[in-house]
Protein backbone atom coordinates (compact mmCIF):
# COMPACT_ATOMS: atom_id res chain seq x y z
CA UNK A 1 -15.14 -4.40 30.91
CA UNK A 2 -13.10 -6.52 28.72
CA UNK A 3 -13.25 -6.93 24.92
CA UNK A 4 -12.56 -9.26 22.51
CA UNK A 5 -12.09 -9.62 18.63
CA UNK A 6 -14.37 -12.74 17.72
CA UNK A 7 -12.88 -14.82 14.23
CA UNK A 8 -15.81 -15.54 12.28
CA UNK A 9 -15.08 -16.00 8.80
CA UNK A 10 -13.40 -18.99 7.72
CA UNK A 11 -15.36 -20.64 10.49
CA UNK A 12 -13.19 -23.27 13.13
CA UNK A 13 -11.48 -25.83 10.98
CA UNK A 14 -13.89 -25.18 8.06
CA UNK A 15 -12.72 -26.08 4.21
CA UNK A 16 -13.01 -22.95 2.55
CA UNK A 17 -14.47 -23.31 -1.29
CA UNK A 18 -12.08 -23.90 -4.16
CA UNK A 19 -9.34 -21.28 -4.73
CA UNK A 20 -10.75 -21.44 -8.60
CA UNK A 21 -12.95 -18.86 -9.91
CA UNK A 22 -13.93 -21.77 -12.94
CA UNK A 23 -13.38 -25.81 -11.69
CA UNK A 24 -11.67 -28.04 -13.93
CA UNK A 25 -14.12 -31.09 -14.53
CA UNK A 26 -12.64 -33.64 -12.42
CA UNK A 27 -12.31 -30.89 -9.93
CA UNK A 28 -16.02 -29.89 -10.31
CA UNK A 29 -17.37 -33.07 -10.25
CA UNK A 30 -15.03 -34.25 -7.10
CA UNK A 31 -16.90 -31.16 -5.38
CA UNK A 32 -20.18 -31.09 -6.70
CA UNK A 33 -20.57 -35.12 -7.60
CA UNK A 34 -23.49 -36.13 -9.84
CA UNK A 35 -24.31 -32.38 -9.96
CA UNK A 36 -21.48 -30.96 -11.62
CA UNK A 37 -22.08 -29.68 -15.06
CA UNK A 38 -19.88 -30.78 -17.41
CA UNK A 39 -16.99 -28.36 -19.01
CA UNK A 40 -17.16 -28.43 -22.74
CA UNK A 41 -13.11 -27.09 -23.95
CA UNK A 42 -14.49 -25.24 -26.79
CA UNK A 43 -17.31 -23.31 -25.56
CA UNK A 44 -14.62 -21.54 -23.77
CA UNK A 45 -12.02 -20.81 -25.96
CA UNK A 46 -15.53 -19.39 -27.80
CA UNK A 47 -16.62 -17.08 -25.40
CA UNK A 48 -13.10 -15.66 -25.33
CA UNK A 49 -13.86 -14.91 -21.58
CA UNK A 50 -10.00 -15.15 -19.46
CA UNK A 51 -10.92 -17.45 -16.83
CA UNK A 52 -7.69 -18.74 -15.79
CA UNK A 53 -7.87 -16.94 -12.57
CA UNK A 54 -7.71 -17.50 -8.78
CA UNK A 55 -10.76 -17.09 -6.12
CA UNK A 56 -10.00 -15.52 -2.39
CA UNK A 57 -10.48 -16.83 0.29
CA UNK A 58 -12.71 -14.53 2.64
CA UNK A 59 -11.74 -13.76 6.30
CA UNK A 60 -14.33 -11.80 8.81
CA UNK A 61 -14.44 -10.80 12.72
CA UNK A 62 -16.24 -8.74 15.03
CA UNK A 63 -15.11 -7.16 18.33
CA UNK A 64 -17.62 -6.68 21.15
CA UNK A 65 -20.64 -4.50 21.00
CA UNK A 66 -19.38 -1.77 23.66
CA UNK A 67 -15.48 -1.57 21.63
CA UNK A 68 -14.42 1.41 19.72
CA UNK A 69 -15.66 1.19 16.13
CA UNK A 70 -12.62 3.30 14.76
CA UNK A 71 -10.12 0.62 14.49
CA UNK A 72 -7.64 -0.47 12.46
CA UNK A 73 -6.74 -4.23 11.99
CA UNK A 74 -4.29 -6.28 11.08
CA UNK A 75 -4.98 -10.06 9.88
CA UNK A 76 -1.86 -12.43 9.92
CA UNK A 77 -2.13 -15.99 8.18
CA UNK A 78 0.45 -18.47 8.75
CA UNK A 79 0.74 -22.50 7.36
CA UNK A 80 2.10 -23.04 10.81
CA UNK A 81 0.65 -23.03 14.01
CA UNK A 82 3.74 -21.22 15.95
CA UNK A 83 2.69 -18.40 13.09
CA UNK A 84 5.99 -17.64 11.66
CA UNK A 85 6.84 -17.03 8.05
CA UNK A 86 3.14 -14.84 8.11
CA UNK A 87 1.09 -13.29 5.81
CA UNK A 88 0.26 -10.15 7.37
CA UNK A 89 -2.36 -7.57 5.82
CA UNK A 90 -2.27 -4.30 7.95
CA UNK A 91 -4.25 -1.12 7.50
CA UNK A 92 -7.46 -2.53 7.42
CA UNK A 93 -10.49 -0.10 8.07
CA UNK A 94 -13.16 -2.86 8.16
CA UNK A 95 -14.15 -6.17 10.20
CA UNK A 96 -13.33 -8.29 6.96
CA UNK A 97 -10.68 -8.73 4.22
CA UNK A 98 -9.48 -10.55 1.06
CA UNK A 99 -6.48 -13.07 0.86
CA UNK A 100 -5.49 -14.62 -2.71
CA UNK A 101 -2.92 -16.88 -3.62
CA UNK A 102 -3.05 -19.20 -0.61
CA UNK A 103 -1.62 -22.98 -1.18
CA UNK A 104 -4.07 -25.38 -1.70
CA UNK A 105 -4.99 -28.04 0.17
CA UNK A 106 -3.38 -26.72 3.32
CA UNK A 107 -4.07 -25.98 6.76
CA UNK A 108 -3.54 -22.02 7.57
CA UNK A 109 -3.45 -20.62 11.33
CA UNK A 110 -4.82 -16.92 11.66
CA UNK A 111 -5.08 -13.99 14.26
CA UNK A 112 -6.62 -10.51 14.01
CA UNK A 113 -5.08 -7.58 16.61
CA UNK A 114 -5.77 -4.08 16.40
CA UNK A 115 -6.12 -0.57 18.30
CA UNK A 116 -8.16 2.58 18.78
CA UNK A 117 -8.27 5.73 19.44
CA UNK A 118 -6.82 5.19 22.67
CA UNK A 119 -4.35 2.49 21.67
CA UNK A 120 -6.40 -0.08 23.65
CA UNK A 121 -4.71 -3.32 21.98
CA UNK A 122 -6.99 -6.13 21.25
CA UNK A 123 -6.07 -8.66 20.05
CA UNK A 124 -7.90 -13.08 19.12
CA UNK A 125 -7.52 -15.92 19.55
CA UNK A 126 -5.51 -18.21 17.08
CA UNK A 127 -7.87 -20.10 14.51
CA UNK A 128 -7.29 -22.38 11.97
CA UNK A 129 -9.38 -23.52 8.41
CA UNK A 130 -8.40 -25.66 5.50
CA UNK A 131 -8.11 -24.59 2.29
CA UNK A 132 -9.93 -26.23 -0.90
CA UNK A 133 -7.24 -29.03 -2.48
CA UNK A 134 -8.81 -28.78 -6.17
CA UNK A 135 -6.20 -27.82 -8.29
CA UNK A 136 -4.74 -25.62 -9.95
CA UNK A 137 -3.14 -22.56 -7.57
CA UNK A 138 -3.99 -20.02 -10.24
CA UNK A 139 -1.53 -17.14 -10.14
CA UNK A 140 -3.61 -13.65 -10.59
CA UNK A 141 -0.61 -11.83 -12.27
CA UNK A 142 -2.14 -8.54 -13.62
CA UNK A 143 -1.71 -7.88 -17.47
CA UNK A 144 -0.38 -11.03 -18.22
CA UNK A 145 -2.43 -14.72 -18.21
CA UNK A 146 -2.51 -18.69 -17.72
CA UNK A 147 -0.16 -18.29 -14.71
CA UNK A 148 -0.73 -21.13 -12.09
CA UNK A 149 2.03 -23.02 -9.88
CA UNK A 150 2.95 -25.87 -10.95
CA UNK A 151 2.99 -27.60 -7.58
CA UNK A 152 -0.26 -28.81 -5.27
CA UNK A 153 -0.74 -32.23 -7.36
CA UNK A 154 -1.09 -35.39 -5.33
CA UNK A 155 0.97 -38.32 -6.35
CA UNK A 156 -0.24 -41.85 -6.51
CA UNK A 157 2.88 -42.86 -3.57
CA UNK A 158 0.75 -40.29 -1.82
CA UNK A 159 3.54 -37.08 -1.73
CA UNK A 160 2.78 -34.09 -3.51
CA UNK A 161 4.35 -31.52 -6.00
CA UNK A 162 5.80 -28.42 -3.96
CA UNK A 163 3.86 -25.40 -3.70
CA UNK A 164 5.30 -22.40 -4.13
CA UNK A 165 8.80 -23.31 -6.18
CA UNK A 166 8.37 -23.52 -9.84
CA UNK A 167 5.16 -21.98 -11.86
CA UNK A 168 4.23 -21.71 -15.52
CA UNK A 169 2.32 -19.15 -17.60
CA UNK A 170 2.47 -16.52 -20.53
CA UNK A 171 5.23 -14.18 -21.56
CA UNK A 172 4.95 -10.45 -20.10
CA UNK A 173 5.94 -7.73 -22.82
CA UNK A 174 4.35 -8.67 -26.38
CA UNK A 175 1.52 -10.23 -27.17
CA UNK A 176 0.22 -9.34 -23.60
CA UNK A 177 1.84 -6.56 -21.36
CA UNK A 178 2.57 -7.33 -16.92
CA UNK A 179 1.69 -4.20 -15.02
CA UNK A 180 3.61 -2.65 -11.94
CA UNK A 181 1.40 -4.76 -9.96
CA UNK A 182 1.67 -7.83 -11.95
CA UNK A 183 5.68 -7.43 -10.96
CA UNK A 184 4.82 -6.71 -7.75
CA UNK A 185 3.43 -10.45 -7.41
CA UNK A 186 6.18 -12.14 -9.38
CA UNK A 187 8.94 -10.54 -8.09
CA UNK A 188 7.83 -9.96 -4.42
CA UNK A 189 4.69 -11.90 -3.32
CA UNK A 190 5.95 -15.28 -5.14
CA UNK A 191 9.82 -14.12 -5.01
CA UNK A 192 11.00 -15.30 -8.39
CA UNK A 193 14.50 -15.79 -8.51
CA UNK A 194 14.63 -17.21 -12.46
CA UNK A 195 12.60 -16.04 -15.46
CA UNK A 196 13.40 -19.30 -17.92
CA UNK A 197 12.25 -17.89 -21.28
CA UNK A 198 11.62 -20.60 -24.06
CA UNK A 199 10.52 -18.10 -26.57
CA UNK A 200 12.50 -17.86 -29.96
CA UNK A 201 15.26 -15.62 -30.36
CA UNK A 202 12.92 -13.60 -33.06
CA UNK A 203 10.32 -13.34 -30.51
CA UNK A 204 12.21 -12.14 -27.56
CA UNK A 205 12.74 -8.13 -26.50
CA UNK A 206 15.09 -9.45 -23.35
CA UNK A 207 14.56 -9.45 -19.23
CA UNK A 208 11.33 -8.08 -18.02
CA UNK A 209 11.68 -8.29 -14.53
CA UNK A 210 14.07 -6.61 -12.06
CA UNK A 211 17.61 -7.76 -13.24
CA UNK A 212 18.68 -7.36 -9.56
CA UNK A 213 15.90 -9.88 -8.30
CA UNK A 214 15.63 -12.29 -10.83
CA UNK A 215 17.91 -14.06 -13.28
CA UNK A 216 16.68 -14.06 -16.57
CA UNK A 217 17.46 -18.06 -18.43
CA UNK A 218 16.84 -17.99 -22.24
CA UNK A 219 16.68 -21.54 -23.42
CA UNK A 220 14.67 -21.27 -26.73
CA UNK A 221 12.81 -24.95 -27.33
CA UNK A 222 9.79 -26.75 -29.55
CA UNK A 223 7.43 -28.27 -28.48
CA UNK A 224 5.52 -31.41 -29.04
CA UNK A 225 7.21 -33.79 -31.84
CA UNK A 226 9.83 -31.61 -32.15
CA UNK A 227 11.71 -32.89 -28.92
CA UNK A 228 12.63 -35.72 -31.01
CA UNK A 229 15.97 -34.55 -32.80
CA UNK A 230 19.52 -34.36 -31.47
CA UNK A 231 19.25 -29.98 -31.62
CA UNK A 232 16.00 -30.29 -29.22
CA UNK A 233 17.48 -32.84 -26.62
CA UNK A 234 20.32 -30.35 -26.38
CA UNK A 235 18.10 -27.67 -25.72
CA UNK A 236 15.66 -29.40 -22.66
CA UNK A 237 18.87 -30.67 -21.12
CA UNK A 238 19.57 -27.34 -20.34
CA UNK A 239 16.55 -26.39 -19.04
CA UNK A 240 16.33 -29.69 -16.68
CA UNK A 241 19.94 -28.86 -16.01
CA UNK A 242 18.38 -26.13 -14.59
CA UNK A 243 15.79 -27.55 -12.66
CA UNK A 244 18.52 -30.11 -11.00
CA UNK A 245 19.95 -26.89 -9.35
CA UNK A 246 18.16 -25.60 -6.24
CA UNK A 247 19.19 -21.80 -6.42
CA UNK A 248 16.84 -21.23 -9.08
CA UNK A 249 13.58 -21.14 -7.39
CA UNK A 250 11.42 -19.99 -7.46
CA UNK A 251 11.24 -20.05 -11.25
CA UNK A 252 8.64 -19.06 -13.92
CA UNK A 253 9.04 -20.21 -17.16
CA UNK A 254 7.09 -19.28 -20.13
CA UNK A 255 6.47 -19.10 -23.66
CA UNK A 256 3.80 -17.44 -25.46
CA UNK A 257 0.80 -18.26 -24.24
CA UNK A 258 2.13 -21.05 -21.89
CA UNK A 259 0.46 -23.53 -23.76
CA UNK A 260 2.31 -25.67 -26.15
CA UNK A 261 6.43 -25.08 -25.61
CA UNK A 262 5.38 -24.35 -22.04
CA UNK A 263 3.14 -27.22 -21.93
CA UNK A 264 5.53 -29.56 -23.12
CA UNK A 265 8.33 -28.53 -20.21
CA UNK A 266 5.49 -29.06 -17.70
CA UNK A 267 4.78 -32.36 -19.26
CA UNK A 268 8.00 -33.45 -18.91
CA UNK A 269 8.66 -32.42 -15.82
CA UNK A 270 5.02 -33.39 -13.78
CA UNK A 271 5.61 -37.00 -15.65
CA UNK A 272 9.74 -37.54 -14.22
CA UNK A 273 8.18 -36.37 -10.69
CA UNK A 274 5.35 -38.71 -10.81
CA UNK A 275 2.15 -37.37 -11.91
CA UNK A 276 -0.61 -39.74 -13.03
CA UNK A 277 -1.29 -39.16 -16.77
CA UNK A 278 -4.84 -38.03 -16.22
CA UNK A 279 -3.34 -35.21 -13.82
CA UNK A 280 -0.76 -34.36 -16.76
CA UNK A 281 -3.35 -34.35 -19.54
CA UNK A 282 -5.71 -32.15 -17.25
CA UNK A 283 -2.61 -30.08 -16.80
CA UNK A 284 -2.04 -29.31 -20.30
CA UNK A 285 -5.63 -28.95 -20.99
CA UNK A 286 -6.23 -26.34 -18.74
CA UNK A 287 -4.40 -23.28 -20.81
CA UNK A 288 -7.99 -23.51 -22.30
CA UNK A 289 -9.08 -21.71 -19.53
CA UNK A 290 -7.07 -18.64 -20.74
CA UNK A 291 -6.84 -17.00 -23.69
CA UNK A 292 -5.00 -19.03 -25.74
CA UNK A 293 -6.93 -21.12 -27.17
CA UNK A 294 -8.39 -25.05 -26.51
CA UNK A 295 -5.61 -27.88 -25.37
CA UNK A 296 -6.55 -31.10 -26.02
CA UNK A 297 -5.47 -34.80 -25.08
CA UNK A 298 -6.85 -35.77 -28.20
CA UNK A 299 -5.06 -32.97 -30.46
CA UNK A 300 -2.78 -34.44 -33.07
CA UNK A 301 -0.03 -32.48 -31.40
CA UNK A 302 -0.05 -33.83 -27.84
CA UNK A 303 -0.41 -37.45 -29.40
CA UNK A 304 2.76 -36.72 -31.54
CA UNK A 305 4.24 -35.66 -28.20
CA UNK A 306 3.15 -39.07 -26.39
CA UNK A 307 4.75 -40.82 -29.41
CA UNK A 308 8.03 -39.41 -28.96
CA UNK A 309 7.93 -40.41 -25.33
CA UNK A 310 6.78 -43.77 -26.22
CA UNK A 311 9.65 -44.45 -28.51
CA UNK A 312 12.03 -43.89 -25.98
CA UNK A 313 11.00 -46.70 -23.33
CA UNK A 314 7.93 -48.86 -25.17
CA UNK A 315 5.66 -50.57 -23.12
CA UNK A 316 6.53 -48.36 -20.43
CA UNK A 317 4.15 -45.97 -17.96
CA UNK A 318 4.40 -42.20 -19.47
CA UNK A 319 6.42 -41.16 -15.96
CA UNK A 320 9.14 -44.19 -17.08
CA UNK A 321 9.28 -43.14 -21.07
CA UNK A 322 9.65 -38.79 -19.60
CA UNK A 323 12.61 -40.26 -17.42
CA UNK A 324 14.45 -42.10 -20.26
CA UNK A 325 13.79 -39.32 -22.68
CA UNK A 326 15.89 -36.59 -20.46
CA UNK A 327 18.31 -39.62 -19.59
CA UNK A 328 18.71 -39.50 -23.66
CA UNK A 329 19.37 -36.11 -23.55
CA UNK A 330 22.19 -36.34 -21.26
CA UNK A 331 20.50 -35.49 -18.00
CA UNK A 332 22.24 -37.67 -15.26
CA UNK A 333 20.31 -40.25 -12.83
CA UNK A 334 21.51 -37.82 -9.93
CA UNK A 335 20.17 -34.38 -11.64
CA UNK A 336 16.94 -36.62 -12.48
CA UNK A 337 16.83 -37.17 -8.49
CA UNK A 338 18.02 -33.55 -7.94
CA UNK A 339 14.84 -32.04 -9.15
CA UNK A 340 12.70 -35.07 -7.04
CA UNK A 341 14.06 -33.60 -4.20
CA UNK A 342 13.62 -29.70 -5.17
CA UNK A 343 10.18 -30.43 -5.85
CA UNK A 344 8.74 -33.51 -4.03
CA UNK A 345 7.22 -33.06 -0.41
């Protein structure tokens, strides 16, 4: 008699729950409409609860009642239906398994195969499921926090950011130390190829990743206000100099916390690809859900940062006034398109 492995778990062309252990509020009310309880900013940064973290999703099977129950599977997940470029977990003594850091808002294929005792192979059919599009991808990057790609956000000309190319988070060896596994993800899950550092010289110890693997960029900046003077514009040409030039992805770039100098850089950068400002101000706001501290729209700092950008194309949309700013810096119209292409799908 034949047997089978039977997918259960995402069911056929199911949309799986967020890939957020918290929802942002416009992503919590999107999914939960009139129900959705409001976020409050500060009762989080109260709690001092680290929150900033990615949900699996959850995969299950079954083979037939009669089959060998000492078996060992292995689950591949693919974005493409041919099932190359895979995700494969092996080694798996149970019916059921865990898969983090999936893109968002994307269409996976999977399989499950396995043997016995006897090396009968088994092997099922090819499903598919949708994951959750709420954003952010958070990055679960053990011992360090805030880490989330910076890619997966819809555009109002209806492309999206890349997934998977450039992310954004806290620094690893100070004020919060990465693990072995925590490397593990950066430098072989995600396969960071630049570590852009935009920490002061006082604050920085030097590379923390594998020198061999990843290139390690220190372009110290301010944030906020401070992008205004000539010493400033010098210093974010460079890093959008870097992000004209293809060989650096995937990059993670960092300050402290990820919050304010880190902020600013993802600021910049969502509004020259074409974010909507309610997307960018979410964005910054949601290094509250870490440990760093609220992020507000309202703050005195990010309005100081809005006025800058204002002055340098007035009466403009913010994704305009970002695009004239790095112009002023010296970035060329053909690095500005450069980095549209790296990063636009």
């Amino acid at each position: 008699m034949s047997m089978h492995i039977h997918l259960i778990q995402p069911a056929e062309r199911a949309v799986t729950p967020p890939l957020q252990q918290c929802l942002s509020p416009m992503a919590n009310a999107a999914t939960h409409g009139e129900s959705a309880e409001p976020i409050v900013w500060d009762n989080l940064t109260s709690s001092g609860e680290d929150r900033s973290f990615a949900q699996s999703v959850s995969f299950a099977w079954e083979t037939d009642a009669d089959s060998n129950g000492n078996r060992i599977y292995e689950l591949t997940i693919s974005r493409y239906a041919d099932m190359r470029e895979p995700l494969v977990l092996s080694d798996l003594r149970e019916p059921r398994a865990e898969a983090l850091h999936l893109h968002i808002g994307t269409t996976y294929y999977w399989s499950v195969r396995t043997h016995g005792d006897e090396d009968q192979a088994l092997a099922s059919r090819v499903g598919s499921f949708t994951t959750h599009a709420a954003t952010p991808r958070w990055i679960n990057v053990a011992g360090i926090t805030n880490v989330r790609d910076v890619g997966g956000w819809s555009l109002p000309n209806g492309c999206a950011v890349r997934q998977g190319l450039i992310y954004r988070g806290s620094e690893m060896d100070s004020h919060v130390i990465i693990s072995d596994e925590g490397r593990r993800v950066l430098e072989d899950e995600l396969g960071i190829r630049t570590d852009l550092d935009l920490r002061g010289t006082g604050e920085v110890a030097g590379p923390v990743l594998d020198t061999d693997k990843v290139h390690w960029l220190h372009i110290p900046v301010l944030p906020y206000g401070h992008i205004a003077t000539e010493e400033q514009k010098a210093q974010y040409r460079l890093i959008f100099t870097a992000l004209a030039d293809a060989a650096n992805y995937p990059l993670y770039f960092h300050c402290w916390g990820g919050a304010d100098r880190g902020g600013t850089v993802a600021f910049l950068l969502g509004a020259v690809l074409g974010k909507r400002f309610e997307d960018l101000a979410l964005e910054f706001e949601l290094t509250t859900f870490s440990i760093w501290g609220t992020r507000s729209r309202d703050s005195e700092n990010f309005q100081n940062l809005l006025g800058v950008l204002r002055a340098a194309a007035p009466d403009d949309t913010v994704n305009r006034q970002a695009e004239q700013y790095l112009l002023d810096t010296g970035i060329t119209p053909d690095q500005i398109a450069a980095i549209r292409s790296n990063l636009i799908e």
